[in-house]
PDB file of N, CA and C in Angstrom:
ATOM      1  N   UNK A   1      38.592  20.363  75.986  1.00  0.00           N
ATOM      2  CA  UNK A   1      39.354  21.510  76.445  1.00  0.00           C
ATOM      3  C   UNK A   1      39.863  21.254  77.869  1.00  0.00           C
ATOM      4  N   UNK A   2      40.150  20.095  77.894  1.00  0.00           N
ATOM      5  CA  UNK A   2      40.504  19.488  79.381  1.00  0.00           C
ATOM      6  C   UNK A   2      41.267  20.082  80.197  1.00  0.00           C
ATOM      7  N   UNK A   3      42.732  20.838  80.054  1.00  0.00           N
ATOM      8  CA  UNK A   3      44.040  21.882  80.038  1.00  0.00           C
ATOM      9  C   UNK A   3      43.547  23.056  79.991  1.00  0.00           C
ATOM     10  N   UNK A   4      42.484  23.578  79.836  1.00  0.00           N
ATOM     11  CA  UNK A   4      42.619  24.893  78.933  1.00  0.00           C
ATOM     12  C   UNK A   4      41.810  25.881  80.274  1.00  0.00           C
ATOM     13  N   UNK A   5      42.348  27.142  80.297  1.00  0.00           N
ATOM     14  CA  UNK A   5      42.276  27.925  81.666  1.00  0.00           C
ATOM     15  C   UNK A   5      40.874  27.774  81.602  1.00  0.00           C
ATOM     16  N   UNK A   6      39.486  27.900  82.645  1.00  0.00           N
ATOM     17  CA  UNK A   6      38.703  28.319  83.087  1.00  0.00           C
ATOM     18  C   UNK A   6      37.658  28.988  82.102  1.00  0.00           C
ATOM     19  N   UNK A   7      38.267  30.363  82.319  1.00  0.00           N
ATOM     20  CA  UNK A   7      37.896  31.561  81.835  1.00  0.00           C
ATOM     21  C   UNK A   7      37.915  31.491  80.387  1.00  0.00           C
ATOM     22  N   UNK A   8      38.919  31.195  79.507  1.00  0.00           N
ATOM     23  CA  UNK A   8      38.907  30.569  78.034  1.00  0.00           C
ATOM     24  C   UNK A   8      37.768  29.543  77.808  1.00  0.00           C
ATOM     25  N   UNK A   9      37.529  28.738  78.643  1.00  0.00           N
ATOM     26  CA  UNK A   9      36.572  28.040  78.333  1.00  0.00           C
ATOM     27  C   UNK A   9      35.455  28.473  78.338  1.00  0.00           C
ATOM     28  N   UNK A  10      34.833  29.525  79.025  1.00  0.00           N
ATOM     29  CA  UNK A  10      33.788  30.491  79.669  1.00  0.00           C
ATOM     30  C   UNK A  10      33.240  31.437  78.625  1.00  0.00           C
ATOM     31  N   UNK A  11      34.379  31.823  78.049  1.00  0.00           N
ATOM     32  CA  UNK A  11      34.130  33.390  76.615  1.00  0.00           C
ATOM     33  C   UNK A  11      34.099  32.068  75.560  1.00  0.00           C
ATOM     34  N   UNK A  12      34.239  30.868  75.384  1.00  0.00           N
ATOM     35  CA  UNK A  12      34.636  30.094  74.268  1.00  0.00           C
ATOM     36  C   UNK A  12      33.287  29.642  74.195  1.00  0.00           C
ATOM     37  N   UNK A  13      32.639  29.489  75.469  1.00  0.00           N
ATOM     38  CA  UNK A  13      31.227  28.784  75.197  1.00  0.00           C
ATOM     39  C   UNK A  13      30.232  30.187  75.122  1.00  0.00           C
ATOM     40  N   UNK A  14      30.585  31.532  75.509  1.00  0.00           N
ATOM     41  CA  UNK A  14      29.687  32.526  75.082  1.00  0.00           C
ATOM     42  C   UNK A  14      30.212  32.778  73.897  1.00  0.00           C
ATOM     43  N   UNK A  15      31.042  32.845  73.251  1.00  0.00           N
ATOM     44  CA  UNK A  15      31.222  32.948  71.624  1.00  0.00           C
ATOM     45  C   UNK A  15      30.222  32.129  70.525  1.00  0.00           C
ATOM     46  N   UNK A  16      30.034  30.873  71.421  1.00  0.00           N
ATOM     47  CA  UNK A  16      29.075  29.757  70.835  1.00  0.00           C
ATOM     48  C   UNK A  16      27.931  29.961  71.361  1.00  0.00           C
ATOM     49  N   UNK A  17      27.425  30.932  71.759  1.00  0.00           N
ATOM     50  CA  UNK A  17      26.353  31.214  72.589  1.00  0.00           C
ATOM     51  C   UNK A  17      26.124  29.748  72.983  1.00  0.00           C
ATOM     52  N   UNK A  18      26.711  29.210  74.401  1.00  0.00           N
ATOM     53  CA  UNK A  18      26.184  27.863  75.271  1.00  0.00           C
ATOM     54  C   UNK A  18      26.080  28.477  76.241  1.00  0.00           C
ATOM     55  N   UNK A  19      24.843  28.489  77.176  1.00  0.00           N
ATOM     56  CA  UNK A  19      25.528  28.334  78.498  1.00  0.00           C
ATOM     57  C   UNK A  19      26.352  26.884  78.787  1.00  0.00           C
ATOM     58  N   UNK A  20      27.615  27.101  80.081  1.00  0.00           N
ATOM     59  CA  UNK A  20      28.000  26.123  80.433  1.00  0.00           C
ATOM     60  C   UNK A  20      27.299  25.412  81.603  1.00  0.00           C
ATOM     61  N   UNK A  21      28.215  24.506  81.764  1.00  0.00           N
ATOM     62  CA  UNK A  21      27.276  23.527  82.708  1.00  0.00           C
ATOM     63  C   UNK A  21      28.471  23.184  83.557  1.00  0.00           C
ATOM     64  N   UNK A  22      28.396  23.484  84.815  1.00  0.00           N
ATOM     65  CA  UNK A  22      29.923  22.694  85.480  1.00  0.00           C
ATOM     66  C   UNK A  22      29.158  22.056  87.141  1.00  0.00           C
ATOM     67  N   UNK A  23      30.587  21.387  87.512  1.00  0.00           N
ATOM     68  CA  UNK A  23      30.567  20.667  88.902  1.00  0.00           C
ATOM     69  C   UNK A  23      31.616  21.160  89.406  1.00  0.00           C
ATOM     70  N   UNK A  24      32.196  22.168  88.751  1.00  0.00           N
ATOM     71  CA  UNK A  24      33.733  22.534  89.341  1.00  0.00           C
ATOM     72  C   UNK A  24      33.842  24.053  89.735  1.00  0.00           C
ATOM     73  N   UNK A  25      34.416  23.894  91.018  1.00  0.00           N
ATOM     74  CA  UNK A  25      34.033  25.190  91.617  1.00  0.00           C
ATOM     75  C   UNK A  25      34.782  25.967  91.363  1.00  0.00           C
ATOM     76  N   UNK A  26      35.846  25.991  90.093  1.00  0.00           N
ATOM     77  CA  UNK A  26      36.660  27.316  89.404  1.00  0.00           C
ATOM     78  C   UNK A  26      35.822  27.865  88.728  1.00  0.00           C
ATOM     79  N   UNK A  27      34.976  26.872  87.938  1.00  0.00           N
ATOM     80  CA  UNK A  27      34.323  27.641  86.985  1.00  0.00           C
ATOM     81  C   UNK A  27      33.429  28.739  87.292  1.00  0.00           C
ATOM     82  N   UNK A  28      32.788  27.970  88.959  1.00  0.00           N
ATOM     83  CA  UNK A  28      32.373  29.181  89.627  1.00  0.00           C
ATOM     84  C   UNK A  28      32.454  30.513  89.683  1.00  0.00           C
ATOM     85  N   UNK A  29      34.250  30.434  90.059  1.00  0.00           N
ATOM     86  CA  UNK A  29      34.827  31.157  90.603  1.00  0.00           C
ATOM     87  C   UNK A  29      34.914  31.978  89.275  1.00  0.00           C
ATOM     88  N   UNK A  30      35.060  31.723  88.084  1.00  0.00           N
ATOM     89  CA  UNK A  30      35.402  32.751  86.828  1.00  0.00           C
ATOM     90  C   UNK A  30      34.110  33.246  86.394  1.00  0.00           C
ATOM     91  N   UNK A  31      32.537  32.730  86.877  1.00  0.00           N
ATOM     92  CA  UNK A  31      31.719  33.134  86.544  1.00  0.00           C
ATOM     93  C   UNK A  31      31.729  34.406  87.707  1.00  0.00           C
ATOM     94  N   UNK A  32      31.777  34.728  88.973  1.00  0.00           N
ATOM     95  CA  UNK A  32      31.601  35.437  89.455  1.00  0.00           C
ATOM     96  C   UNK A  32      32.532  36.474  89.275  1.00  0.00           C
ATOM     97  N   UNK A  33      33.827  36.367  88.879  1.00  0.00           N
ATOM     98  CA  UNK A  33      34.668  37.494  88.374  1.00  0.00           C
ATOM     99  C   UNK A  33      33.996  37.875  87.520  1.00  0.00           C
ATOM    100  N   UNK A  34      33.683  37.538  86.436  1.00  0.00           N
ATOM    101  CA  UNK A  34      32.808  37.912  84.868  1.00  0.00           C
ATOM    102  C   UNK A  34      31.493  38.855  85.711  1.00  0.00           C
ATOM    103  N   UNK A  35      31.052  38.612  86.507  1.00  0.00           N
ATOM    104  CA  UNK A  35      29.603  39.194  86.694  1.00  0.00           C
ATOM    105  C   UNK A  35      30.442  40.490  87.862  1.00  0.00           C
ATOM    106  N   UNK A  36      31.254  40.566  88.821  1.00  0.00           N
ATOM    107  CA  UNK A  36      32.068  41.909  89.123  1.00  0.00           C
ATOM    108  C   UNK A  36      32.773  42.433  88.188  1.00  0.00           C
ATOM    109  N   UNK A  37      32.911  42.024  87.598  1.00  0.00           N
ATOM    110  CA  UNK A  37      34.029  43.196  86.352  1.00  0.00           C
ATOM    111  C   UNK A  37      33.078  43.185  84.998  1.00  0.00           C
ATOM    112  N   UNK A  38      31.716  42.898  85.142  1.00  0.00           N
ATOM    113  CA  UNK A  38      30.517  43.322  84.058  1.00  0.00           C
ATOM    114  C   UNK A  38      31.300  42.686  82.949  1.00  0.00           C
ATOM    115  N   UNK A  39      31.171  41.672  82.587  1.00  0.00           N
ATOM    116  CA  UNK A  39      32.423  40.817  81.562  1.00  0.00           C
ATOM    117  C   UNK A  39      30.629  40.055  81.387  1.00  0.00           C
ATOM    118  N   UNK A  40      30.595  40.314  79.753  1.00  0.00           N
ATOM    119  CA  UNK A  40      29.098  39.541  79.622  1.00  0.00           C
ATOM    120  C   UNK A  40      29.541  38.207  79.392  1.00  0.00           C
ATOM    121  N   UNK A  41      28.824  37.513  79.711  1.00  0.00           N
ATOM    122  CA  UNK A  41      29.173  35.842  79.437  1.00  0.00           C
ATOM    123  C   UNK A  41      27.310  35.010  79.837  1.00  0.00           C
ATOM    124  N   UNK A  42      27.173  33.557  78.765  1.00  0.00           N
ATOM    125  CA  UNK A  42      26.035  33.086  78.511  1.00  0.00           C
ATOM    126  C   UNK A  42      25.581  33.142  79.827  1.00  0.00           C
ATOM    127  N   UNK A  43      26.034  32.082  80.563  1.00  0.00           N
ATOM    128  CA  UNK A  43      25.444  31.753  81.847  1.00  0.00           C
ATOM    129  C   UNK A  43      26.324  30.552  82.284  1.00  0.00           C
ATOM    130  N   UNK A  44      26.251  30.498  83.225  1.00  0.00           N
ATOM    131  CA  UNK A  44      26.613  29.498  83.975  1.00  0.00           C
ATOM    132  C   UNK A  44      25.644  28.071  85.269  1.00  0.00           C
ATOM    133  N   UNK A  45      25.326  27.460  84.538  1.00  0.00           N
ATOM    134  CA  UNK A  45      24.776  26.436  85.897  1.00  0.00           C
ATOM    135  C   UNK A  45      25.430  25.439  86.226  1.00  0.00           C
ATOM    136  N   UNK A  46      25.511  25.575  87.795  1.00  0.00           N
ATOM    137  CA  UNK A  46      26.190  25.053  88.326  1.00  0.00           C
ATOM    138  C   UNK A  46      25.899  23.929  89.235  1.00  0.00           C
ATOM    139  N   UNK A  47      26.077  22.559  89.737  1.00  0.00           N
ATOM    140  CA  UNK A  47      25.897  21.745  90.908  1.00  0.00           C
ATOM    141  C   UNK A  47      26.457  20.928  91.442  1.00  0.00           C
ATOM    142  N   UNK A  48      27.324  20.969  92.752  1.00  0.00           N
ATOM    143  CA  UNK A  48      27.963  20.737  93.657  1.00  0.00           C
ATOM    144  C   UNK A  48      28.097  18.957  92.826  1.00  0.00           C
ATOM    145  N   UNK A  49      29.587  18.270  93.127  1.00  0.00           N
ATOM    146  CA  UNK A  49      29.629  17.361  92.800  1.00  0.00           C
ATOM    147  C   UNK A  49      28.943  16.068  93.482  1.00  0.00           C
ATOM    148  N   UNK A  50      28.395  16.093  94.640  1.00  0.00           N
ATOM    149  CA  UNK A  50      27.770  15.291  95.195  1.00  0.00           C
ATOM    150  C   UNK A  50      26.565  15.322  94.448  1.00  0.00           C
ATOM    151  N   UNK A  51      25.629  16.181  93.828  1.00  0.00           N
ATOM    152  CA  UNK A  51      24.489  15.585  93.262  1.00  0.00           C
ATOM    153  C   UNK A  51      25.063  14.566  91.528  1.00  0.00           C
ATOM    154  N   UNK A  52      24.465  13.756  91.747  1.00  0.00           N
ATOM    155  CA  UNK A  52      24.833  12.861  90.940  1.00  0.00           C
ATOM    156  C   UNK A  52      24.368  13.226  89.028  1.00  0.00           C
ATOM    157  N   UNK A  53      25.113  12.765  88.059  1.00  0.00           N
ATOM    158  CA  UNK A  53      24.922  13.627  86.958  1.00  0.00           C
ATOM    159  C   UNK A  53      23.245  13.053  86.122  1.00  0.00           C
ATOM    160  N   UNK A  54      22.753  11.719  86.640  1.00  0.00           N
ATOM    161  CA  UNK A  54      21.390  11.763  86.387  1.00  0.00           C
ATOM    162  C   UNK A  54      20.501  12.827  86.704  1.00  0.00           C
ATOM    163  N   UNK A  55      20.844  13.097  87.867  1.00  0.00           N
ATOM    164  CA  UNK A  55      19.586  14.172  88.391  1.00  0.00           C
ATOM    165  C   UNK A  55      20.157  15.618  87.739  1.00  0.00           C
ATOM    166  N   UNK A  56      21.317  15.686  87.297  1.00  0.00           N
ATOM    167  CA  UNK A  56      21.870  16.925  86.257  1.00  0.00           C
ATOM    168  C   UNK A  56      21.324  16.463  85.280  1.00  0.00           C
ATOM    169  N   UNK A  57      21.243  15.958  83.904  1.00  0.00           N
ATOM    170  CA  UNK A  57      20.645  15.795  83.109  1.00  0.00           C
ATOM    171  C   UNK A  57      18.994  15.863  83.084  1.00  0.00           C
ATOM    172  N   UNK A  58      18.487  15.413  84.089  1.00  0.00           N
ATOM    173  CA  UNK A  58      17.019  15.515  84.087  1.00  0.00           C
ATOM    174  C   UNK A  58      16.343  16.762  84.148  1.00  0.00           C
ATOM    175  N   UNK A  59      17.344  17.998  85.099  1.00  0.00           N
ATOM    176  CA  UNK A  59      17.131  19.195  84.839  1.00  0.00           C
ATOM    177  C   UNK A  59      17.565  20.388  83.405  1.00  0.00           C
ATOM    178  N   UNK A  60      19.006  19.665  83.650  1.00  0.00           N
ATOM    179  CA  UNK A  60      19.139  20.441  82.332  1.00  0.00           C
ATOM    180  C   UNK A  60      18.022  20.299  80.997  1.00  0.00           C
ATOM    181  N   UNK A  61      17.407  19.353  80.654  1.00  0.00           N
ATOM    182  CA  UNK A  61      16.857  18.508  79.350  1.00  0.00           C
ATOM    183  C   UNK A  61      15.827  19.881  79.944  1.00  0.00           C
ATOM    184  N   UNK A  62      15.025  20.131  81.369  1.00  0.00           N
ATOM    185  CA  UNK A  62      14.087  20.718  81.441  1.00  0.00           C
ATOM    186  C   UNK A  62      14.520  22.157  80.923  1.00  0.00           C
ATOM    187  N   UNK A  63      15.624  22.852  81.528  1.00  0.00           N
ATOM    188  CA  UNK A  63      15.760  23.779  81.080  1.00  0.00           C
ATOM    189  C   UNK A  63      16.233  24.505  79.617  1.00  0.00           C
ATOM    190  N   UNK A  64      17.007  23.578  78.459  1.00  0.00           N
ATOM    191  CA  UNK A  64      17.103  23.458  77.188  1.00  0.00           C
ATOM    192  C   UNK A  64      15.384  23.414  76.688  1.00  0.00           C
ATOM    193  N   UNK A  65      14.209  23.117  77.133  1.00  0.00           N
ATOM    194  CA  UNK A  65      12.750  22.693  76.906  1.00  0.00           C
ATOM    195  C   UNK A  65      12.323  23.838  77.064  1.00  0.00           C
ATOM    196  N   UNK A  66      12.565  24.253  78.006  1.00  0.00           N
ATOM    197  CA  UNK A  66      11.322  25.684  79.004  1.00  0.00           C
ATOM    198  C   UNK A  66      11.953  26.935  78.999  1.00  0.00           C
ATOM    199  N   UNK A  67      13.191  26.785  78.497  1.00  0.00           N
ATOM    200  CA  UNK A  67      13.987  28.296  78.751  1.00  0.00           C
ATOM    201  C   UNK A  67      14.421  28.585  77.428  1.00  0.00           C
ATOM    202  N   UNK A  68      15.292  30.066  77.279  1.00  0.00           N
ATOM    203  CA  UNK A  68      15.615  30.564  76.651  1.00  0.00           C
ATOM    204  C   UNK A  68      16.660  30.438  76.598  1.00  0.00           C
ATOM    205  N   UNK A  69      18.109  31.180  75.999  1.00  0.00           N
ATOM    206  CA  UNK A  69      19.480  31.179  76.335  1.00  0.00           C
ATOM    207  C   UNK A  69      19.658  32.869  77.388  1.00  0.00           C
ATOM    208  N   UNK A  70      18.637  33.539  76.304  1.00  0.00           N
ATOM    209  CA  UNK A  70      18.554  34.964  77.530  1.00  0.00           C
ATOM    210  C   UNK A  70      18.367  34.454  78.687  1.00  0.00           C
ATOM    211  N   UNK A  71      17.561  34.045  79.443  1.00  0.00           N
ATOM    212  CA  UNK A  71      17.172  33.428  80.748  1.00  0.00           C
ATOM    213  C   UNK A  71      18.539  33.138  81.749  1.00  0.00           C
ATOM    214  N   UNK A  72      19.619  32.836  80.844  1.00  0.00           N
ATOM    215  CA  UNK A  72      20.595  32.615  81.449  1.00  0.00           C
ATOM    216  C   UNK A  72      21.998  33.888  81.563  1.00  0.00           C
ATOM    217  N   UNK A  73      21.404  34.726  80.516  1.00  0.00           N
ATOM    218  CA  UNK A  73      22.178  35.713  80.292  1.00  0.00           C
ATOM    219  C   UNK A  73      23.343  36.210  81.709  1.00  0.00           C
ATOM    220  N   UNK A  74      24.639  36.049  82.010  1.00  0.00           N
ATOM    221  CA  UNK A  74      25.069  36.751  83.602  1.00  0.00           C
ATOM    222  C   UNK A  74      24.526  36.655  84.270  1.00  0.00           C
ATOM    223  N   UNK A  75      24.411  34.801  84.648  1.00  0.00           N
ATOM    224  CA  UNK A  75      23.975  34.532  85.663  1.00  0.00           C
ATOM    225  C   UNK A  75      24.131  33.759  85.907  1.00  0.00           C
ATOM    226  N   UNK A  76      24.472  32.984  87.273  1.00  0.00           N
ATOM    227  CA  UNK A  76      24.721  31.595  87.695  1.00  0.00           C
ATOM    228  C   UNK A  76      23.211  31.234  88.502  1.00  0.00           C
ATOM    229  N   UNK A  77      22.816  30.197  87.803  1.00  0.00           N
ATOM    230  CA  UNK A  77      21.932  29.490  88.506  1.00  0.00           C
ATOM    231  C   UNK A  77      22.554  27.925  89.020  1.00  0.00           C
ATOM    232  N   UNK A  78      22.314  28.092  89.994  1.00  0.00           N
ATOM    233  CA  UNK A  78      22.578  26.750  91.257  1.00  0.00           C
ATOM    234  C   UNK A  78      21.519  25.793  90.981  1.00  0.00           C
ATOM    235  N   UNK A  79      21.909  24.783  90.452  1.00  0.00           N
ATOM    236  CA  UNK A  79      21.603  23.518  90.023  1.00  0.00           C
ATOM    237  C   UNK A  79      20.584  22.568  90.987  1.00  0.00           C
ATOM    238  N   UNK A  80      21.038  22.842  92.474  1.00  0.00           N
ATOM    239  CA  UNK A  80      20.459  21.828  93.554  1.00  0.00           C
ATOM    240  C   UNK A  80      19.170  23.067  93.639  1.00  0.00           C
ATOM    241  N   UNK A  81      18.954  24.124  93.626  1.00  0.00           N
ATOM    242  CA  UNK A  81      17.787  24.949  93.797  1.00  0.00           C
ATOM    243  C   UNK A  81      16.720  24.099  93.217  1.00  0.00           C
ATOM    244  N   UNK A  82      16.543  23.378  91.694  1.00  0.00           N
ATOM    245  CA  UNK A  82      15.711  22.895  91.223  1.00  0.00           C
ATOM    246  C   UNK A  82      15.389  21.493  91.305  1.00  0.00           C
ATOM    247  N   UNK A  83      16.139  20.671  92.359  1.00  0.00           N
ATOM    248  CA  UNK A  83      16.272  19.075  92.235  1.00  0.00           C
ATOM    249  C   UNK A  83      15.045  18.753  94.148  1.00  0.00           C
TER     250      UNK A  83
END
């Protein structure tokens, strides 16, 4: 979905119940519109492109393990919090 607005991508992965996973700070930006205008969406985690995508994978694997998809329900969790 390389082209495809933001926000489409955002309701496309809560339709599929995913949370997403980004390095890109639009996606940010459409998660925090979604959470002011009460727009439900999975979740969003997010981490700055300087952390490198090994140390993203090593967390994510933890959190697909230990969490729920509720857990993520309208909410952005920040990626470097857990590294």
């Amino acid at each position: 979905m390389g082209e495809t607005a933001d926000g489409i991508v955002l309701m496309r992965a809560t339709a599929l119940g995913r949370v997403m996973f980004s390095q890109d700070t639009d996606m940010l930006e459409e998660a925090i519109k979604c959470m002011e205008a009460n727009i439900y969406f999975t979740g969003v985690i997010f981490a700055p492109q300087s952390i490198g995508i090994g140390p993203c994978v090593k967390v994510l694997y933890e959190f697909a393990t230990y969490f729920d998809l509720l857990d993520f329900e309208n909410e952005i969790v920040y990626l470097k919090n857990y590294l």
